[in-house]
Protein backbone atom coordinates (compact mmCIF):
# COMPACT_ATOMS: atom_id res chain seq x y z
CA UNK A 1 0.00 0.00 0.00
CA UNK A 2 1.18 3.56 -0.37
CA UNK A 3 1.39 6.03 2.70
CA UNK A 4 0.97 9.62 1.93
CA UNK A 5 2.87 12.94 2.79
CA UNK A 6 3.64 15.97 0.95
CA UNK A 7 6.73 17.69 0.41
CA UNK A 8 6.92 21.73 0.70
CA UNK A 9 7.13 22.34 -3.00
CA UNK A 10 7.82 20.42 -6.13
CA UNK A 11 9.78 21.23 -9.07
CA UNK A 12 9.98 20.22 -13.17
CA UNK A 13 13.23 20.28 -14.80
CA UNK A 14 13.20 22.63 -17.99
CA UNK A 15 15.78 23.32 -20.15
CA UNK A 16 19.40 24.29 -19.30
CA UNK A 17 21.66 25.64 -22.32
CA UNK A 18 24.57 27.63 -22.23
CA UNK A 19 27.24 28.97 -24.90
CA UNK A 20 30.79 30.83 -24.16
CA UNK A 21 30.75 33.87 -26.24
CA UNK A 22 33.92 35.30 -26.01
CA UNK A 23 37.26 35.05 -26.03
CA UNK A 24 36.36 31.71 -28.51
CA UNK A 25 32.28 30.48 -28.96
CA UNK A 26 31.30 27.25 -28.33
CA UNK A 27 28.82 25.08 -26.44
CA UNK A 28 28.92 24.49 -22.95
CA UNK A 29 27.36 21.50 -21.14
CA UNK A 30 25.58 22.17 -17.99
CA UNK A 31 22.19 20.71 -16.12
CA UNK A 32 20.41 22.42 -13.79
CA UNK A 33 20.66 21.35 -9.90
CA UNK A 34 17.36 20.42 -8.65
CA UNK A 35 15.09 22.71 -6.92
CA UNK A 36 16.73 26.19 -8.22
CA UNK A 37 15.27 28.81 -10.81
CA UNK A 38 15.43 30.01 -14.03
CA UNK A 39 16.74 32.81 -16.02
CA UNK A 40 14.80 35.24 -18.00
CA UNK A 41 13.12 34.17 -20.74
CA UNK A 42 15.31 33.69 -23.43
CA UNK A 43 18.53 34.04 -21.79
CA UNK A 44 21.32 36.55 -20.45
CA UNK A 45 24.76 37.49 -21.32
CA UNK A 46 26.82 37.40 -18.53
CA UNK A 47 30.43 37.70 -17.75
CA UNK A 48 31.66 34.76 -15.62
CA UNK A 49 33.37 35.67 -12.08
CA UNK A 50 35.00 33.49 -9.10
CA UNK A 51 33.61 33.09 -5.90
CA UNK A 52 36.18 31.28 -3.08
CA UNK A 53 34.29 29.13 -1.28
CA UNK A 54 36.92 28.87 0.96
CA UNK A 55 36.14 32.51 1.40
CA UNK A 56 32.63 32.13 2.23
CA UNK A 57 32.05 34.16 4.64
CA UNK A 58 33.63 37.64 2.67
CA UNK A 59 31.76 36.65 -0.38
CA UNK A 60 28.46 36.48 1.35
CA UNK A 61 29.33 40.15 2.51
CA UNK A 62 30.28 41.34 -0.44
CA UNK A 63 27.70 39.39 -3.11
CA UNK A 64 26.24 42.91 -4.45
CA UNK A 65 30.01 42.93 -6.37
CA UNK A 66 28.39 39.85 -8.35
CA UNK A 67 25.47 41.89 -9.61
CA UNK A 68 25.03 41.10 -13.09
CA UNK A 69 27.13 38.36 -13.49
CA UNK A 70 27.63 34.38 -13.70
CA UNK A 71 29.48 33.17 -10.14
CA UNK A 72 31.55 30.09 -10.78
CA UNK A 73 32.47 28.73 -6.90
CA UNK A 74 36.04 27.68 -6.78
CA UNK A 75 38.15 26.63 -3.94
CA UNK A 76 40.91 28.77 -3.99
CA UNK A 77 44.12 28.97 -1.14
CA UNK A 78 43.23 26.67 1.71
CA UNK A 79 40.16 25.75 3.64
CA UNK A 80 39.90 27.66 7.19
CA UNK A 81 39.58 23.99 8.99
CA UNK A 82 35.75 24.23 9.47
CA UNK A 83 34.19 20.31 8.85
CA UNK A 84 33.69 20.12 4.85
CA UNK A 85 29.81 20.11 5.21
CA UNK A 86 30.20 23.61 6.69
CA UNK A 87 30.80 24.66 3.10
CA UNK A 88 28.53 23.00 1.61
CA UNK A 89 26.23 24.94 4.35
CA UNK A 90 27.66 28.55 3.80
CA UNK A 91 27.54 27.89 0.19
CA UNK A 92 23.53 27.67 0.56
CA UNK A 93 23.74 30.79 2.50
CA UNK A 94 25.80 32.84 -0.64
CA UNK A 95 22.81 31.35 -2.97
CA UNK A 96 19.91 33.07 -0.80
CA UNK A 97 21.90 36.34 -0.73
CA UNK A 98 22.90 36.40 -4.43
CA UNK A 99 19.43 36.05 -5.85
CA UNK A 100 18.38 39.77 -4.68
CA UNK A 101 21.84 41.15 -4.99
CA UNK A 102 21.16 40.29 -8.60
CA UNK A 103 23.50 37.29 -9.54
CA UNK A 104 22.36 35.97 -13.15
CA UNK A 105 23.68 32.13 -11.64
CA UNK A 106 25.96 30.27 -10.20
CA UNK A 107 28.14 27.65 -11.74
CA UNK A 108 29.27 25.09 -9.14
CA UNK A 109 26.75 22.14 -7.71
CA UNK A 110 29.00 20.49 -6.79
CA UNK A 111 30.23 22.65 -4.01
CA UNK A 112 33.47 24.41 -5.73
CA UNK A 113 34.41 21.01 -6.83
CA UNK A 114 34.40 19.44 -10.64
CA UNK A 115 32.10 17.01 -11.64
CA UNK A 116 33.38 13.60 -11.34
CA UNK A 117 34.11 11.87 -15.22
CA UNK A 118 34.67 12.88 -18.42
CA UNK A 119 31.82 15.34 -20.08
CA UNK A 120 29.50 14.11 -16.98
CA UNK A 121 27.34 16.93 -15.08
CA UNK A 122 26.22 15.30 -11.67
CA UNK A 123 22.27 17.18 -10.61
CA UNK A 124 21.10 17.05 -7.46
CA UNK A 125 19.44 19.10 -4.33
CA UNK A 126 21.78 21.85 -2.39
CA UNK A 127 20.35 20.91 1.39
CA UNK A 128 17.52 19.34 3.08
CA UNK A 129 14.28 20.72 1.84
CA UNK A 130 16.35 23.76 -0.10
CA UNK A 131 15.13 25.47 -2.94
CA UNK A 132 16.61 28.54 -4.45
CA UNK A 133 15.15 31.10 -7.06
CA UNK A 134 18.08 31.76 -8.88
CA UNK A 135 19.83 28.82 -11.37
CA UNK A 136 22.48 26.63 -10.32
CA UNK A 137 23.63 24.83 -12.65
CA UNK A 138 26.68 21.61 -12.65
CA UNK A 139 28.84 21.93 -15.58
CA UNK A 140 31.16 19.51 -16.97
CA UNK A 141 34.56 19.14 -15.74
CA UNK A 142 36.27 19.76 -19.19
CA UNK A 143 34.22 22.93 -19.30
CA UNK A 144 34.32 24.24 -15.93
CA UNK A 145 38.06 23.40 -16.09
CA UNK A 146 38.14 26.03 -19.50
CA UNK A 147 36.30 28.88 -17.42
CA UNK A 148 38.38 28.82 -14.50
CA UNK A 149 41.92 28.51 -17.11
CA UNK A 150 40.71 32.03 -18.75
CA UNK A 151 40.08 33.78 -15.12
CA UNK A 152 43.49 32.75 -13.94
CA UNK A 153 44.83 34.20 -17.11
CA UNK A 154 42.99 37.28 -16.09
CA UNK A 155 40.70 36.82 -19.05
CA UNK A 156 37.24 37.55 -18.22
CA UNK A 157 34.76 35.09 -19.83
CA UNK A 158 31.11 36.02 -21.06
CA UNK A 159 28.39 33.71 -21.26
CA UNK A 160 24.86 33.06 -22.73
CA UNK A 161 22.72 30.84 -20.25
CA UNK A 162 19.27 30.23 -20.36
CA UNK A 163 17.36 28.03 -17.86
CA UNK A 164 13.91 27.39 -17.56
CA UNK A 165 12.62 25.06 -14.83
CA UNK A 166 9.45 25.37 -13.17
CA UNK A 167 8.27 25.07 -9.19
CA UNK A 168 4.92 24.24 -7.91
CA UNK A 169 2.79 26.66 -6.37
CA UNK A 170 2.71 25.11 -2.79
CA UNK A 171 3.34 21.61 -1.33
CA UNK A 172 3.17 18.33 -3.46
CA UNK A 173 1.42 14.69 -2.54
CA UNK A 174 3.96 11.61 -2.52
CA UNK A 175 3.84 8.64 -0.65
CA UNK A 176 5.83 5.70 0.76
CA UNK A 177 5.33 2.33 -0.70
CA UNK A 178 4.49 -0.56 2.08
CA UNK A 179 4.33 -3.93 2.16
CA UNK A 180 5.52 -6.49 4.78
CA UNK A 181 5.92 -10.18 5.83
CA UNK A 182 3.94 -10.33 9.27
CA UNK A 183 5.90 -12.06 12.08
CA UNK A 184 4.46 -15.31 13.90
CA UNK A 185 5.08 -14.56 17.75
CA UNK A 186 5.87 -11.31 17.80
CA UNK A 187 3.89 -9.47 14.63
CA UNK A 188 4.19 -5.86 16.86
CA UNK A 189 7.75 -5.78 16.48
CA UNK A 190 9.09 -4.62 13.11
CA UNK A 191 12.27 -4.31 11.32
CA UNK A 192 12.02 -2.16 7.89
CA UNK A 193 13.85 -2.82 5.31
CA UNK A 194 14.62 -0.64 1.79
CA UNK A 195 16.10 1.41 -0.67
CA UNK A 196 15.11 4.70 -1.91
CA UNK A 197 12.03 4.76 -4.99
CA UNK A 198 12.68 8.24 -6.02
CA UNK A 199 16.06 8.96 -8.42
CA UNK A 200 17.22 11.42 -10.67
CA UNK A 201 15.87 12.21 -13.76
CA UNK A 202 18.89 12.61 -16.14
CA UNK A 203 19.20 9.35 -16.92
CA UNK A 204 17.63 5.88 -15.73
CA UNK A 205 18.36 6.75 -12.06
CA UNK A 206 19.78 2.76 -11.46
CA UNK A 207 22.77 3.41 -9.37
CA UNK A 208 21.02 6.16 -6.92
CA UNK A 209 18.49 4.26 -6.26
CA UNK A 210 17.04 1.85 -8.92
CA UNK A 211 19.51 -0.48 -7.08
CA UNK A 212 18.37 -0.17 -3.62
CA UNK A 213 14.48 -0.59 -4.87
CA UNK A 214 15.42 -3.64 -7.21
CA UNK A 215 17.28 -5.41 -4.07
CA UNK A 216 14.66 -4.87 -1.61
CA UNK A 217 12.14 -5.97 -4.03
CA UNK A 218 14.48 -9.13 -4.01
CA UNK A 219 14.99 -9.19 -0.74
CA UNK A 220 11.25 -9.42 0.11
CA UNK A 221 10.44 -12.14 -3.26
CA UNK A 222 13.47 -14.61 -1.70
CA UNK A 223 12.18 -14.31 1.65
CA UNK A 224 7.94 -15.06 0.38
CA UNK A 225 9.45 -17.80 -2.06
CA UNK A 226 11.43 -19.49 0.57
CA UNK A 227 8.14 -20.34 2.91
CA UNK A 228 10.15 -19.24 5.87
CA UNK A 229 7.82 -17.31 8.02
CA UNK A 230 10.12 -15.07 11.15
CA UNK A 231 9.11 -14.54 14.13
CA UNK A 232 9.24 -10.95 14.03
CA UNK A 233 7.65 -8.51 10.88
CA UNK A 234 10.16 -7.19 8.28
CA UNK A 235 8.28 -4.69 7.03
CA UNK A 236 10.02 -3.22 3.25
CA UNK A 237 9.58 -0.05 2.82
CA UNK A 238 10.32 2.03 -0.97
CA UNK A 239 10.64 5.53 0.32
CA UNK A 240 10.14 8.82 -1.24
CA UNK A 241 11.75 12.36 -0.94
CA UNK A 242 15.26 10.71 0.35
CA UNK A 243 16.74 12.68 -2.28
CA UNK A 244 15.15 16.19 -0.94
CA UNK A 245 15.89 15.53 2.72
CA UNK A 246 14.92 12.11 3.75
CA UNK A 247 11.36 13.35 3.71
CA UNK A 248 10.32 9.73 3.25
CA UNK A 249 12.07 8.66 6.38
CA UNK A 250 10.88 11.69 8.03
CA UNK A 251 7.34 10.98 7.19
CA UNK A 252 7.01 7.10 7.95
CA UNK A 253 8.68 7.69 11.73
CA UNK A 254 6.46 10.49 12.08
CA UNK A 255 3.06 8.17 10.66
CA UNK A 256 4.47 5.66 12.86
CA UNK A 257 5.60 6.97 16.08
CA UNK A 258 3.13 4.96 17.96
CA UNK A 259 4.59 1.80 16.94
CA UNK A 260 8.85 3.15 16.77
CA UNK A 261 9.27 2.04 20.47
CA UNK A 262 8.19 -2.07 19.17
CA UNK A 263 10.85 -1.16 16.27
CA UNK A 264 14.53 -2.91 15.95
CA UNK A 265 16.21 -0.62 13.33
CA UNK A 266 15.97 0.10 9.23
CA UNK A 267 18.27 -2.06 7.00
CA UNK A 268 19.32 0.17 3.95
CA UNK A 269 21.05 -0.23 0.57
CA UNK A 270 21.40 3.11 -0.81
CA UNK A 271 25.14 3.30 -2.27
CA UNK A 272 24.23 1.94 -6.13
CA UNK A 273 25.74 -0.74 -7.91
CA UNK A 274 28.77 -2.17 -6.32
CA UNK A 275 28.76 -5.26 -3.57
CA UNK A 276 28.32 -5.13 -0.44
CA UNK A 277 31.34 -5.33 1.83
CA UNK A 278 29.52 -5.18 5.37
CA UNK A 279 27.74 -3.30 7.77
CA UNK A 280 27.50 -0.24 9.44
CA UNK A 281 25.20 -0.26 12.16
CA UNK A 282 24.23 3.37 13.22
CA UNK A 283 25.80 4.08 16.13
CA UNK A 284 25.08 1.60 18.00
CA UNK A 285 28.24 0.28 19.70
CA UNK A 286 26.30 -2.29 21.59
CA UNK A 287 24.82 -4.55 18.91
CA UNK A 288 29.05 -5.03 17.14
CA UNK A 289 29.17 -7.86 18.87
CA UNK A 290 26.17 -10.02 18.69
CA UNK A 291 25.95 -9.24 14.90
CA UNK A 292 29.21 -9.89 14.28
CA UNK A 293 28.93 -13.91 14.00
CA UNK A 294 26.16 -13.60 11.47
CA UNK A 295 28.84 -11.56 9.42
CA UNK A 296 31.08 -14.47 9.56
CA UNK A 297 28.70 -17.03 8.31
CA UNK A 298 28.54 -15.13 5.31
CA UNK A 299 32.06 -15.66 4.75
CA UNK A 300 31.28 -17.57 1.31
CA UNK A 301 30.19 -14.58 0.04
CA UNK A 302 33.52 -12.84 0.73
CA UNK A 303 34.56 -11.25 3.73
CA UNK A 304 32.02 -8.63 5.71
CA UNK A 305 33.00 -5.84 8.11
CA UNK A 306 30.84 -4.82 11.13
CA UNK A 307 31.09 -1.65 12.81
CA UNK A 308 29.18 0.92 14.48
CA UNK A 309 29.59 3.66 12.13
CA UNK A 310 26.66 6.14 11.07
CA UNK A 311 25.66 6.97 7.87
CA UNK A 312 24.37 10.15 7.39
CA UNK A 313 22.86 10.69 3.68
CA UNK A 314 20.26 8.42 3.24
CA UNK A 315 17.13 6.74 5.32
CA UNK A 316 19.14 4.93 8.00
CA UNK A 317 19.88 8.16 9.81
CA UNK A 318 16.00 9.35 10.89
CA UNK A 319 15.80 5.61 12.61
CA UNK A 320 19.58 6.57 14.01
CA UNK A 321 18.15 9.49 15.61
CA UNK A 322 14.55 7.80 16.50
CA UNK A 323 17.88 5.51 18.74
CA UNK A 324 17.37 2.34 17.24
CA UNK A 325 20.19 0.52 14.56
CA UNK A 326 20.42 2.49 10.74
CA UNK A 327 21.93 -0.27 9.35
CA UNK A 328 23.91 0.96 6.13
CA UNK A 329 24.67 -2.16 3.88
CA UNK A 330 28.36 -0.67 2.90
CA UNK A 331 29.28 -1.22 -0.52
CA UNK A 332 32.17 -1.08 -3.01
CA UNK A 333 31.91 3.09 -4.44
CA UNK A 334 34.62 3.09 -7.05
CA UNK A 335 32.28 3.50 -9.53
CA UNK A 336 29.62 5.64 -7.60
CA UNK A 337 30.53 8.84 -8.11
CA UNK A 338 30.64 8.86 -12.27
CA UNK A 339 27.42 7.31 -12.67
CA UNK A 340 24.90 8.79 -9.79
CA UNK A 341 22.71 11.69 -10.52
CA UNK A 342 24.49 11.94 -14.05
CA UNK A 343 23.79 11.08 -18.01
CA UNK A 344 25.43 7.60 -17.10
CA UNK A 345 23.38 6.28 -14.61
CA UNK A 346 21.78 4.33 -16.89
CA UNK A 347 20.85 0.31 -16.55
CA UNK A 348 23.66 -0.61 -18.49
CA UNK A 349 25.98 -0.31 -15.46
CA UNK A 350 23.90 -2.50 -13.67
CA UNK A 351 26.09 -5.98 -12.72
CA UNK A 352 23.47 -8.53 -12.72
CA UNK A 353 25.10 -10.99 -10.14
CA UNK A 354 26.25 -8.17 -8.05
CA UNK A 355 22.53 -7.32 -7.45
CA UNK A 356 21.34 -10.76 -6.92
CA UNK A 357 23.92 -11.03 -4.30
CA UNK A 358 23.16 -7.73 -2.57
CA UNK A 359 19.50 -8.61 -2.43
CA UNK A 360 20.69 -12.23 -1.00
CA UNK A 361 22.32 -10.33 1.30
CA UNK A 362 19.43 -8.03 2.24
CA UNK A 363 17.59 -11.17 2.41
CA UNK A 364 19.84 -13.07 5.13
CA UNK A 365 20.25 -9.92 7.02
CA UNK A 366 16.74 -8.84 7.27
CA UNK A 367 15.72 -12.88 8.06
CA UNK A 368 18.69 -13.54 10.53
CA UNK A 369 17.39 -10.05 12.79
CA UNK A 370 13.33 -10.71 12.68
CA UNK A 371 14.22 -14.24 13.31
CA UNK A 372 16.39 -13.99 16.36
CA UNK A 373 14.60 -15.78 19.67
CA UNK A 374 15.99 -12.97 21.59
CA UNK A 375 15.15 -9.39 20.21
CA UNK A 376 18.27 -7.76 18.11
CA UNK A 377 17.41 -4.12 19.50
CA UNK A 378 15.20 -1.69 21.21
CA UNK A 379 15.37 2.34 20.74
CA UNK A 380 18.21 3.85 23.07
CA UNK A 381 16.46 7.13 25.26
CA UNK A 382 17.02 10.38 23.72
CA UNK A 383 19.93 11.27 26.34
CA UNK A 384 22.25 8.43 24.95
CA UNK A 385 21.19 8.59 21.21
CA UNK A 386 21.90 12.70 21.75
CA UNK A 387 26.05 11.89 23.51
CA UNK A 388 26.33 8.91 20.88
CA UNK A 389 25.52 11.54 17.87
CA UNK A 390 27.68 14.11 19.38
CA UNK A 391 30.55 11.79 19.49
CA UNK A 392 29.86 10.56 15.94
CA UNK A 393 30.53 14.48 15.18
CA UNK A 394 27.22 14.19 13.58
CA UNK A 395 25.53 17.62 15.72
CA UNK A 396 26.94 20.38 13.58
CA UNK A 397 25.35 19.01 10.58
CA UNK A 398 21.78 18.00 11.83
CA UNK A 399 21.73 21.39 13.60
CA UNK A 400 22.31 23.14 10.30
CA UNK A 401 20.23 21.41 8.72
CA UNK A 402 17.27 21.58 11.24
CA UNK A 403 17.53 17.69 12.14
CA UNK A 404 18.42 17.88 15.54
CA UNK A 405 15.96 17.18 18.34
CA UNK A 406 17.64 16.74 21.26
CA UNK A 407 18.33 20.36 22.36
CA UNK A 408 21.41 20.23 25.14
CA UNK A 409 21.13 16.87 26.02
CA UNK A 410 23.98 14.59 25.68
CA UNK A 411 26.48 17.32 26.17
CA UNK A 412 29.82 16.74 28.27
CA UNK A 413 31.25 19.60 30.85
CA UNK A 414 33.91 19.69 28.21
CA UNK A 415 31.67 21.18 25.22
CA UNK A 416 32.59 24.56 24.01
CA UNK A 417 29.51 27.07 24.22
CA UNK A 418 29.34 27.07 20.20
CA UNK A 419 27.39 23.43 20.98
CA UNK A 420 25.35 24.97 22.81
């Protein structure tokens, strides 16, 4: 069945086209990021300037120099020592002040850095729930690489970009997609297990998350074909809005928070194509050990690490904070970063036998925890989940990004007042 929620606006993807006019003319390759604006109609002409995102802070102050022209985010000198996502933060700050200083857009979604491959732009969202007015656009490595060449030269680039996308007028309906095998002695407790249903739309969307959804759907088909009935419900859930903030995650523990205390964790695969190499299991310390042996039975399948490690950008961390186990199935990445949210994350790069295993995998895993006789986990209170966050370092970033419900609690006398 499907659950229902909204998210606080939607968006359609228009058209993104750009052309260097001068000092030489040709075509350059760009996509918009998701959940930003649109030029005028018909384009601008624009002369292309650098903004130091290691410089953040000055170029927020000083954005009304950009009036007027295209701001390509470059990492210039050396970072100040702030934690990386900081940036990423402060560069969402520079996009809310350029749009009414007049900035025409920015170049740069991927934070300052190049896209990852060769003539790949990589879309995506720039926060939790962020939308901008202005265009951001990712631009090809080769491209971006040109722009930047000419402004060290001191050679001032000019640009034609036009960008059309299109935002709804208020909140839009999605929904969750349930099903579940119902335990035999203890139906009330419930472990979910899943992948993410929505992907990006500039190709087929399989490595970010057409793999998660197709193993879970396996997942759930070996454990109904086997016959096997466990003794607690695994309940597989295809969520929505992970890619705008985890609204999907956010929603279900919210539709559900009668029922999260009778929970034992979420079991995720959310990292695309490449095996699974073992498990990361939230932050909670105190389950390493009793899930370690089930990691060495799998030993057929090649060797599995088990730690207690969090994952932060996908649907295991709203059951991390709810205090039970986000356990992040941890796969191989080499080949991550070229294909997800770009042109060549098509189904071609899909590894049949790689995906039956990771869906065995899911299988095992999900079976081995509903199945236990004693139960795998219970939510931690908020005062431990809050320390075991802090001590992850995960509290600067869920505070930024408004995740963070535990207000002072599992501070030490040692905290400086800016954790306050």
């Amino acid at each position: 069945h499907k659950e229902k929620y909204t998210i606080w606006k939607g968006w359609t993807r228009g058209t993104a086209d750009a052309e260097l006019l001068t000092p030489v003319r040709h075509k350059l390759h760009i996509d918009s990021m998701g959940w930003t604006g649109s030029t005028l109609a018909g384009g601008v002409d624009a002369d292309v300037v650098a903004v130091n995102l290691f410089d953040i802070d000055n170029e927020i102050k000083n954005v009304s120099r950009y009036k007027g022209k295209v701001a390509l985010m470059v990492m210039k000198g050396k970072p100040d020592g702030r934690p990386g996502i900081q940036y990423f933060i402060r560069m969402g700050e520079f996009l809310r002040a350029a749009a009414p200083a007049g900035v025409v857009a920015v170049i740069g979604g991927q934070g300052g850095g190049k896209s990852t491959g060769m003539n790949l732009t990589h879309t995506g969202i720039l926060g939790f729930d962020a939308d901008f007015q202005l265009p951001v656009v990712s631009m090809t490595a080769e491209d971006q690489a040109q722009l930047e060449r000419f402004l060290d030269r001191g050679v001032t680039p000019r640009v034609h970009f036009n960008i059309q996308n299109t935002f709804t007028n208020g909140p839009a309906e999605t929904a969750n997609v349930v099903g579940e095998v119902r335990g035999t002695e203890h139906p009330e407790q419930i472990l979910v297990v899943g992948g993410h249903l929505d992907s990006w739309d500039l190709s087929q969307g399989t490595t970010d998350n057409g793999s998660g959804t197709a193993t879970t759907l396996g997942a759930a088909d070996a454990i109904v074909r086997s016959g096997a009935k466990p003794r607690r419900t695994i309940r597989f859930v295809l969520f929505t809005g992970e890619e705008q903030g985890l609204d999907g995650s956010i929603a279900y523990v919210k539709q559900h928070q009668s029922e999260m205390a009778n929970h034992l964790g979420d079991l995720i695969l959310d990292a695309g194509q490449g095996e699974v190499k073992g498990f990361q299991l939230g932050g909670r310390s105190d389950l390493v050990e009793s899930f370690q042996p089930f990691a060495d039975s799998l030993v057929a399948m090649g060797p599995m690490s088990v730690d207690d490690k969090i994952e932060d950008g996908t649907d295991t961390l709203t059951f991390t904070i709810a205090g039970l186990p986000g356990i992040n199935m941890l796969q191989d990445t080499k080949d991550y970063m070229y294909t997800h949210h770009s042109q060549a994350d098509a189904l071609g790069a899909q590894k049949q036998d790689v995906l039956a295993k990771n869906a065995t995998l899911m299988a095992l895993a999900a079976f081995w925890i509903a199945d236990r006789p004693e139960r795998f986990a219970a939510p931690w209170p908020a005062e431990r989940t809050a320390k075991m966050l802090r001590e992850q370092h995960e509290y600067e970033e869920l505070k930024a990004f408004h995740l963070w419900p535990f207000g002072d609690l599992g501070q030490d006398d040692k905290d400086s007042p800016s954790q306050n």
